[in-house]
Protein backbone atom coordinates (compact mmCIF):
# COMPACT_ATOMS: atom_id res chain seq x y z
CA UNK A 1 5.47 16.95 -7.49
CA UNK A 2 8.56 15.88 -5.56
CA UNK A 3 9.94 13.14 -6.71
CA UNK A 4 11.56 9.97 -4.45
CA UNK A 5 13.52 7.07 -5.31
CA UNK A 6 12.03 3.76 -4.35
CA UNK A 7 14.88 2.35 -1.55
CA UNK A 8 18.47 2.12 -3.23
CA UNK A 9 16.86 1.26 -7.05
CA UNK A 10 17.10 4.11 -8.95
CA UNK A 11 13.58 4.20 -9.82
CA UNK A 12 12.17 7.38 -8.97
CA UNK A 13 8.52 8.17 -9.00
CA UNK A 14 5.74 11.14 -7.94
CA UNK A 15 5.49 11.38 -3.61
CA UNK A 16 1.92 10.18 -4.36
CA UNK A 17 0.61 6.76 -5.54
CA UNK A 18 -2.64 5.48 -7.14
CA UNK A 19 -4.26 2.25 -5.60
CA UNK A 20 -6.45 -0.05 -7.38
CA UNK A 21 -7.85 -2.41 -4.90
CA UNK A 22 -11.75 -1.27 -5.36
CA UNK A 23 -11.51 -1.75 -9.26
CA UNK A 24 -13.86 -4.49 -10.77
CA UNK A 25 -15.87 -4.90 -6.75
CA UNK A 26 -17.28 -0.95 -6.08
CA UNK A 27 -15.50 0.57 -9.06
CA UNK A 28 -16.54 -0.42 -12.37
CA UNK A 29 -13.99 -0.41 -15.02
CA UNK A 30 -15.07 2.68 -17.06
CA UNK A 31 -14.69 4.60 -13.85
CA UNK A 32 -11.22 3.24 -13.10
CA UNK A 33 -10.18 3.52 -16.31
CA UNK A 34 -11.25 7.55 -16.23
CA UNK A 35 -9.27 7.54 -12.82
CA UNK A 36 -6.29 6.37 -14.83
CA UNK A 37 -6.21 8.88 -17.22
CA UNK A 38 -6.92 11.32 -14.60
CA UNK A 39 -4.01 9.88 -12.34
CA UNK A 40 -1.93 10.47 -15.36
CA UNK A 41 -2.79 13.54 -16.01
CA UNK A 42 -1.69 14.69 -12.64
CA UNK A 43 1.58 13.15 -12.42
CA UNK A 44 0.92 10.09 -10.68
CA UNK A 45 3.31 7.60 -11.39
CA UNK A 46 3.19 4.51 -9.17
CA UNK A 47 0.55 2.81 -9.62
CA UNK A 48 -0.05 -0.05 -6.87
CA UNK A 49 -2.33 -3.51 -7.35
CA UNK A 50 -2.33 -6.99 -6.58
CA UNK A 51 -2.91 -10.36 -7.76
CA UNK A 52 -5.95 -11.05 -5.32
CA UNK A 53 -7.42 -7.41 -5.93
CA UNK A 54 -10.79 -6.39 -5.91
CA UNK A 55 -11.17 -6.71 -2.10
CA UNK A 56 -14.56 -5.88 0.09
CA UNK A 57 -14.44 -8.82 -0.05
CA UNK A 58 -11.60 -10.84 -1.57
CA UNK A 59 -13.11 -13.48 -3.44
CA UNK A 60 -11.45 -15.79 -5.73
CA UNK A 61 -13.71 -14.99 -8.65
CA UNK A 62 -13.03 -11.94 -8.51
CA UNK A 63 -9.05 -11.97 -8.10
CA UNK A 64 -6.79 -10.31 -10.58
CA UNK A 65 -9.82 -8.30 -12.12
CA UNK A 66 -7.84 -4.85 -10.85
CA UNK A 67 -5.06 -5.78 -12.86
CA UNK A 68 -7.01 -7.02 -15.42
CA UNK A 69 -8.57 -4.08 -15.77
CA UNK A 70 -5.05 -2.12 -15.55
CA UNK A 71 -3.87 -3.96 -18.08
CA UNK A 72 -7.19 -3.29 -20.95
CA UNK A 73 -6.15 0.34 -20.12
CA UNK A 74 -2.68 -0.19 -20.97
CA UNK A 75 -3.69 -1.88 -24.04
CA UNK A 76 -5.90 1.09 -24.99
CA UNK A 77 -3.33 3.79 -24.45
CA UNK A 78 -0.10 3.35 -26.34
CA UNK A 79 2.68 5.11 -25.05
CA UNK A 80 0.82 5.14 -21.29
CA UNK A 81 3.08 2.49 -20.30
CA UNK A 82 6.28 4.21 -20.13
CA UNK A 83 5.07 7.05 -18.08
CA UNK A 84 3.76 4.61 -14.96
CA UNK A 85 5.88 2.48 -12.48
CA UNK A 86 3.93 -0.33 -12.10
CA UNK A 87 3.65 -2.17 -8.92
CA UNK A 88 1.81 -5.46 -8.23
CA UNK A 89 2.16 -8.38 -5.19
CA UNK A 90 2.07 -11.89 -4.89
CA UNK A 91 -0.72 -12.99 -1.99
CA UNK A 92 0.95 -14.69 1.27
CA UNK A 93 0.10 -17.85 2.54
CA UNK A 94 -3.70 -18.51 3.46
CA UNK A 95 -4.87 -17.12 0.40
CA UNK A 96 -8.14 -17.28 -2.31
CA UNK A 97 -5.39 -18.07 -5.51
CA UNK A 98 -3.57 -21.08 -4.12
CA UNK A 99 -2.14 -23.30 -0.96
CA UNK A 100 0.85 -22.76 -1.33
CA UNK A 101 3.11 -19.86 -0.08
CA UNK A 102 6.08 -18.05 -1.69
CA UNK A 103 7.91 -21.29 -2.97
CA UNK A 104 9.59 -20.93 -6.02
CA UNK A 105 7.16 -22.86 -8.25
CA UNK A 106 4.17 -20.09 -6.90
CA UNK A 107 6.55 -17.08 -7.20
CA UNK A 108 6.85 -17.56 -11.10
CA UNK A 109 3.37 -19.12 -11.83
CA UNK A 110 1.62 -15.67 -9.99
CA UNK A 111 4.13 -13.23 -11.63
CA UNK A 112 3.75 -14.52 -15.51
CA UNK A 113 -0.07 -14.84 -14.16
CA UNK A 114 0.11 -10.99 -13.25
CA UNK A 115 2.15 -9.89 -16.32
CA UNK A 116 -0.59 -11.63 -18.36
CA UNK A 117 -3.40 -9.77 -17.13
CA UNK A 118 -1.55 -6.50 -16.86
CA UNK A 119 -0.78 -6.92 -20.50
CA UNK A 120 2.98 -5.74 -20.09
CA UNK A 121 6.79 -7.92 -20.29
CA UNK A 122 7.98 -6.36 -16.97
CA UNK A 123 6.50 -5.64 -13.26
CA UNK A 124 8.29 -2.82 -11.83
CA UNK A 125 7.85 -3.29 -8.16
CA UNK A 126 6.71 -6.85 -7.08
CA UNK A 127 6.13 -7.15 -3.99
CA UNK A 128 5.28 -9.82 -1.54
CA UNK A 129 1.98 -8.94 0.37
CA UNK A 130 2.57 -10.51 3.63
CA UNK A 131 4.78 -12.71 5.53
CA UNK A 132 4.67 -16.04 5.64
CA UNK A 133 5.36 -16.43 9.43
CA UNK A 134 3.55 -14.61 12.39
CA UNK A 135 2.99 -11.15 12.07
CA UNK A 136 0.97 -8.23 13.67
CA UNK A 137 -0.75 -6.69 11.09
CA UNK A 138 -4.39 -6.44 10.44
CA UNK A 139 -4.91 -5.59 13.94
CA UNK A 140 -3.28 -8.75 15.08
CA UNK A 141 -1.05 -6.94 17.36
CA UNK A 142 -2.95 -7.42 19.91
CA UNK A 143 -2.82 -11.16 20.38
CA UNK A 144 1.04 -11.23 18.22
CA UNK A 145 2.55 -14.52 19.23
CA UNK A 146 6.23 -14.13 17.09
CA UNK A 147 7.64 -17.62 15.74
CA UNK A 148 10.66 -18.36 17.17
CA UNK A 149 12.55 -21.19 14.22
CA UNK A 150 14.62 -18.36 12.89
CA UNK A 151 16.83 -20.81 11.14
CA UNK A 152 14.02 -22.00 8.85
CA UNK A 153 12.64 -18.99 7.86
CA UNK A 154 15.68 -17.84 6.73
CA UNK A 155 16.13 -20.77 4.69
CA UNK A 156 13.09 -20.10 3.31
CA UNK A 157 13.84 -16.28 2.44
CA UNK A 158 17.01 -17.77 0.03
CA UNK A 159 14.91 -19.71 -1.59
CA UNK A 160 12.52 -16.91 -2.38
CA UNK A 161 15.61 -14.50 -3.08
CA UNK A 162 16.65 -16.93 -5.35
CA UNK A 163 12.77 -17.60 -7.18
CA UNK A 164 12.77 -13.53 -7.19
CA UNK A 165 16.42 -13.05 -8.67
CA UNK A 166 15.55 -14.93 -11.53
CA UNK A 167 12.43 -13.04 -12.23
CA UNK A 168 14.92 -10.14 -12.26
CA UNK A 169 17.40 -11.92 -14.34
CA UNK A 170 14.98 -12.49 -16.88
CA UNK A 171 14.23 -9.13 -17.00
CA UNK A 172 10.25 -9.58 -15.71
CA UNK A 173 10.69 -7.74 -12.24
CA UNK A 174 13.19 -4.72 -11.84
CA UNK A 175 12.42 -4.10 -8.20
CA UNK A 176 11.01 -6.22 -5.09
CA UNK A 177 9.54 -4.84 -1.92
CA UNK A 178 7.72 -6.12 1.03
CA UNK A 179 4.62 -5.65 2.14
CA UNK A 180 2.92 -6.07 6.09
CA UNK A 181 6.23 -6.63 7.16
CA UNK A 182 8.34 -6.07 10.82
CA UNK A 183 11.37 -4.28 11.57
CA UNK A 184 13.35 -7.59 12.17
CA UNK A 185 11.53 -9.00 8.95
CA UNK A 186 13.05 -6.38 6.87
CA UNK A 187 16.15 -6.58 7.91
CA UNK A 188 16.37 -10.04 7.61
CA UNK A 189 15.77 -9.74 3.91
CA UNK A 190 18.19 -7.32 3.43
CA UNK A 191 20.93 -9.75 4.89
CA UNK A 192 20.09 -12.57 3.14
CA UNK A 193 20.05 -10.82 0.18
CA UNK A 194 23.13 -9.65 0.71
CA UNK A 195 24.59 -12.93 1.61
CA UNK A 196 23.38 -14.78 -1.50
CA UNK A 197 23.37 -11.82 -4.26
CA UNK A 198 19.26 -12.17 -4.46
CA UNK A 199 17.59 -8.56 -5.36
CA UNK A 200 17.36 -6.55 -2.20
CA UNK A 201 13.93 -5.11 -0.74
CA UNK A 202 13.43 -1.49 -2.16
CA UNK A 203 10.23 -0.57 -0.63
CA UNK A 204 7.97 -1.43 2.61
CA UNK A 205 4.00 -1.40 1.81
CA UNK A 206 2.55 -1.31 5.23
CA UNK A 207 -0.61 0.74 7.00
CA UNK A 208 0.21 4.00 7.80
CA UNK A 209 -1.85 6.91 8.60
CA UNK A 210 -2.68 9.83 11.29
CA UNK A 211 -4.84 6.48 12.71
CA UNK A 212 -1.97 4.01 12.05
CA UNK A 213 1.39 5.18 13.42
CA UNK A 214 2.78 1.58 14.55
CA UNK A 215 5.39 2.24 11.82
CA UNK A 216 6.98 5.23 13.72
CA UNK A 217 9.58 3.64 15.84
CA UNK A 218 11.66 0.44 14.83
CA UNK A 219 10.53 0.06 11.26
CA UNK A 220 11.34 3.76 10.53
CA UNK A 221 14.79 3.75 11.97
CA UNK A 222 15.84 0.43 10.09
CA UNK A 223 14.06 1.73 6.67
CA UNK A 224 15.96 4.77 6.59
CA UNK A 225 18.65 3.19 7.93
CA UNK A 226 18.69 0.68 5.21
CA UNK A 227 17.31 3.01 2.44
CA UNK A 228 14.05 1.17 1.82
CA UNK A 229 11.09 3.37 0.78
CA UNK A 230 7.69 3.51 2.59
CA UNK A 231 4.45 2.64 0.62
CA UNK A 232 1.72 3.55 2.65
CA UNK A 233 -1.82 1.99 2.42
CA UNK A 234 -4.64 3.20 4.05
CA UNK A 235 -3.34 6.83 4.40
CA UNK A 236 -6.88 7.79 5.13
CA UNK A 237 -7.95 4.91 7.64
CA UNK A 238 -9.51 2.91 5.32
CA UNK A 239 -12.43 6.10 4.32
CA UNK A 240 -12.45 6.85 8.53
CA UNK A 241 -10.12 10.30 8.18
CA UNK A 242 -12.60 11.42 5.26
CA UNK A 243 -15.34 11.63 8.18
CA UNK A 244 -18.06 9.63 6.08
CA UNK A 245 -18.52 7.29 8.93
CA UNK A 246 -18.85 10.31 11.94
CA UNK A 247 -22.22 10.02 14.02
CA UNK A 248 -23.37 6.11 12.87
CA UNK A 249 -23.08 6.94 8.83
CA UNK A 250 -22.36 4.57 6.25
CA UNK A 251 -23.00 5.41 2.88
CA UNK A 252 -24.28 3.53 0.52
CA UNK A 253 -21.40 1.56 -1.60
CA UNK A 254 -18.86 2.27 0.88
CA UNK A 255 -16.01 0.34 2.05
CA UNK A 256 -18.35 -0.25 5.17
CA UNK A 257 -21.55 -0.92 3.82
CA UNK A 258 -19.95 -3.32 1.23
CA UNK A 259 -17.46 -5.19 3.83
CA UNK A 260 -16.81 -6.77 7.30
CA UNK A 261 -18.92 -3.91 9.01
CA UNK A 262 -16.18 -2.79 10.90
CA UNK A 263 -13.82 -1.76 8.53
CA UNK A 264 -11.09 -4.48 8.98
CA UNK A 265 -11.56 -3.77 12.97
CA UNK A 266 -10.40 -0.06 12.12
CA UNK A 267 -14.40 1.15 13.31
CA UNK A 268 -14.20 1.42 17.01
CA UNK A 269 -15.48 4.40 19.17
CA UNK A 270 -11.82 5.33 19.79
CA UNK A 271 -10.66 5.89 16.30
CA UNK A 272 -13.97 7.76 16.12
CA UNK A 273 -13.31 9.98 18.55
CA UNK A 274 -9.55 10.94 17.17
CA UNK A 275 -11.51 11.10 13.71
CA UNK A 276 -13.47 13.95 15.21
CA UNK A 277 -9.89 15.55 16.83
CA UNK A 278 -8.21 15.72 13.47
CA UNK A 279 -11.28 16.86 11.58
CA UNK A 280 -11.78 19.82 14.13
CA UNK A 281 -7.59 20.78 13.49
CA UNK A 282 -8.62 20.66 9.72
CA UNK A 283 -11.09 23.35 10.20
CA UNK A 284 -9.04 25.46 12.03
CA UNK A 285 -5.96 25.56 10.16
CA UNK A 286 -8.19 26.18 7.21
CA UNK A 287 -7.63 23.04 5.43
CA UNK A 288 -9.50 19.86 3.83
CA UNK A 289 -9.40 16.82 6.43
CA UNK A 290 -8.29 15.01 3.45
CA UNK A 291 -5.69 17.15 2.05
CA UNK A 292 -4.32 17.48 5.65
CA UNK A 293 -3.54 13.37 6.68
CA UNK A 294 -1.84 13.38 2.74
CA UNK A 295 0.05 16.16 3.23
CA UNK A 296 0.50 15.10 6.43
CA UNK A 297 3.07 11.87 4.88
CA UNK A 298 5.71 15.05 3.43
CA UNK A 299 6.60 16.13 7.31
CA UNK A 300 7.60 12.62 8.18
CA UNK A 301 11.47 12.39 8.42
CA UNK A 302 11.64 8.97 6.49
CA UNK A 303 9.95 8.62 2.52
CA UNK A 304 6.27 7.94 2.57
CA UNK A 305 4.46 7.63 -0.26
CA UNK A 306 0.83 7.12 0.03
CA UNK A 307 -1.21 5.03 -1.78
CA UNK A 308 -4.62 6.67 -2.03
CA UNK A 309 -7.73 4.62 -3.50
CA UNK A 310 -11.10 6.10 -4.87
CA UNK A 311 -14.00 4.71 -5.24
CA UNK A 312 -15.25 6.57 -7.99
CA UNK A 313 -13.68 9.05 -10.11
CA UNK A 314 -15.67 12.51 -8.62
CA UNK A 315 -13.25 11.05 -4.90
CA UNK A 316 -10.34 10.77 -6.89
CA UNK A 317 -10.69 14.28 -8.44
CA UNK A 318 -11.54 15.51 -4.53
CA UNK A 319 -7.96 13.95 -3.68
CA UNK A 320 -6.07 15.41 -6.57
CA UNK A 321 -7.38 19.16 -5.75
CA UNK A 322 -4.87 18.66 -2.37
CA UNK A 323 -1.83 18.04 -3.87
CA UNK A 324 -0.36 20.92 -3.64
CA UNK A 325 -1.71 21.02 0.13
CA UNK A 326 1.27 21.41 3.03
CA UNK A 327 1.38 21.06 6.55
CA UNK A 328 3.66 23.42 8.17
CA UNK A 329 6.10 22.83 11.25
CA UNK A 330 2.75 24.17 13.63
CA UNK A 331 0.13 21.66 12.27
CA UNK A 332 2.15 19.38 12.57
CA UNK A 333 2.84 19.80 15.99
CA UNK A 334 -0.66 20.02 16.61
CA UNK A 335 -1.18 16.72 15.10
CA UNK A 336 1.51 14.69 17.29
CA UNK A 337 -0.60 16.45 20.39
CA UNK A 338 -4.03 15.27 19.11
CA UNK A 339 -1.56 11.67 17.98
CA UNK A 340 -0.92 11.18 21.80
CA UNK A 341 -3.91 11.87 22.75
CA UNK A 342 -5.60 9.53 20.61
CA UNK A 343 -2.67 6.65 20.38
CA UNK A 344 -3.39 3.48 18.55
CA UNK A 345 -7.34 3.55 18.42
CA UNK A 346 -7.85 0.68 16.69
């Protein structure tokens, strides 16, 4: 596989990433640890969790069993370590783990917490799952109301610069990225760290998809502008893109049957519908609905990496048989048609 440097860092890893938010909720741990070897085997090489993984739902039981289980792997498999770039977050504010935010006191606390469980001395990418101010992600663009004290949050990105750089110092974290963040988020960061020496943002970990496509405009010209890396989660619409869901279905164990019932508000009659647009183009250009919105993520003229989760291993081994899958100038042409046809649906 190609491989692509993660913003300005130097680390370089496969165009493809493993998630590992389903691990100790739907997937139990024999399975995921069968997905890691098989991940490995493939040449999968970031690896992406969290501290308040296994979602559907997020519980605080149940937080930091993902990396947890990551980390027995790891334990199991000498050698394994060197061949993975390992990338965990620290939960935002309104959280399961803790009241507080990113303050520098939480910032340390959740990163020795993760390093613990993931049985390793250094996180390669950590990365701060969403903003602490107003944002429009999880489908809260359509009621965004943006904060306007620009002064303090700024203040308050130094002093998580400054928590992160010596993380970094101390040789714990090698890279940071964001996660859920804006276009005037990011490059906020990427001043401040400037201004005060603190490590600057490498990567973006936002939603991104042939569903999801908010990314395409600001936040793509100031990433590659700024040379920071997307991560992108959800690259099949949260299971939608796979079809499962088509005609009132919901398998047992799935995402849907398991969670909010609509799929994080991603389930509406409109995404449906473009569901059904992009699974007909499959079929007629010969190719795996799957294989097609991944492959999809090499046309883009910015990195994207998706971050693909499984279930179960016999999904994961569905998504692997696509990786050498391409879409060509046409298809994709044919998808931006059926994209503005079908804009936004969720």
């Amino acid at each position: 596989m190609r491989q692509v440097e993660l913003g300005r860092s130097g680390v370089r890893v496969a165009e493809w990433s493993l998630g590992t938010m389903t691990w100790g909720n739907q997937t139990p741990e024999d399975d995921a640890h069968r997905q890691m070897d098989m991940a490995l085997e493939a040449g999968i090489t970031l690896w992406d969790t969290a501290e308040m993984y296994p979602v559907n739902p997020v519980r605080a039981e149940t937080a930091g069993r993902s990396e947890a289980i990551l980390g027995r792997w790891l334990a199991a498999r000498p050698g394994a370590r060197g061949r993975i770039v390992l990338a965990t977050k620290i939960a935002g504010p309104g959280n399961v783990l803790r009241d507080r935010g990113f303050d520098p006191g939480a910032i340390r606390s959740a990163c020795e917490a993760s390093l613990r469980r993931l049985r390793t001395d250094r996180i390669d990418l950590y990365q701060l799952h969403w903003p602490e101010r107003s944002h429009y992600h999880f489908r809260r663009n359509w009621t965004f109301r943006p904060d306007a004290d620009a002064a303090a949050v700024l203040g308050r990105m130094d002093d998580v610069l400054g928590a992160l750089a010596r993380l970094v110092e101390e040789g714990k974290v090698r890279a940071i990225g964001l996660s859920n963040e804006t276009a005037w988020g990011t490059t906020r960061w990427l001043d401040r760290a400037a201004a005060t020496g603190g490590p600057r943002p490498e990567t973006i970990q936002n939603e991104y998809s042939l569903l999801c496509r908010l990314y395409d405009t600001d936040l793509a010209e100031a990433a590659a502008m700024e040379g920071v890396t997307l991560l992108a989660f959800s690259p099949l619409g949260a299971g939608l893109l796979t079809g499962k869901y088509q005609d009132g279905a919901c398998p047992p164990g799935s995402r849907l049957a398991v969670g909010d019932g609509r799929l994080g508000g991603r389930l509406t009659p409109r995404a449906l519908a473009a569901v059904a647009a992009y699974r007909a183009l499959a079929a007629q250009a010969g190719m795996d609905p799957v294989h097609m919105a991944l492959a999809w993520h090499r046309t883009r003229p910015f990195p994207s990496i998706p971050i693909f989760g499984a279930t179960d291993a016999d999904q994961l081994a569905h998504i692997l048989r696509g990786l050498g899958a391409r879409v060509d100038d046409d298809l994709a042409a044919r998808i931006d048609e059926i994209h503005r046809d079908h804009p936004l649906p969720f």
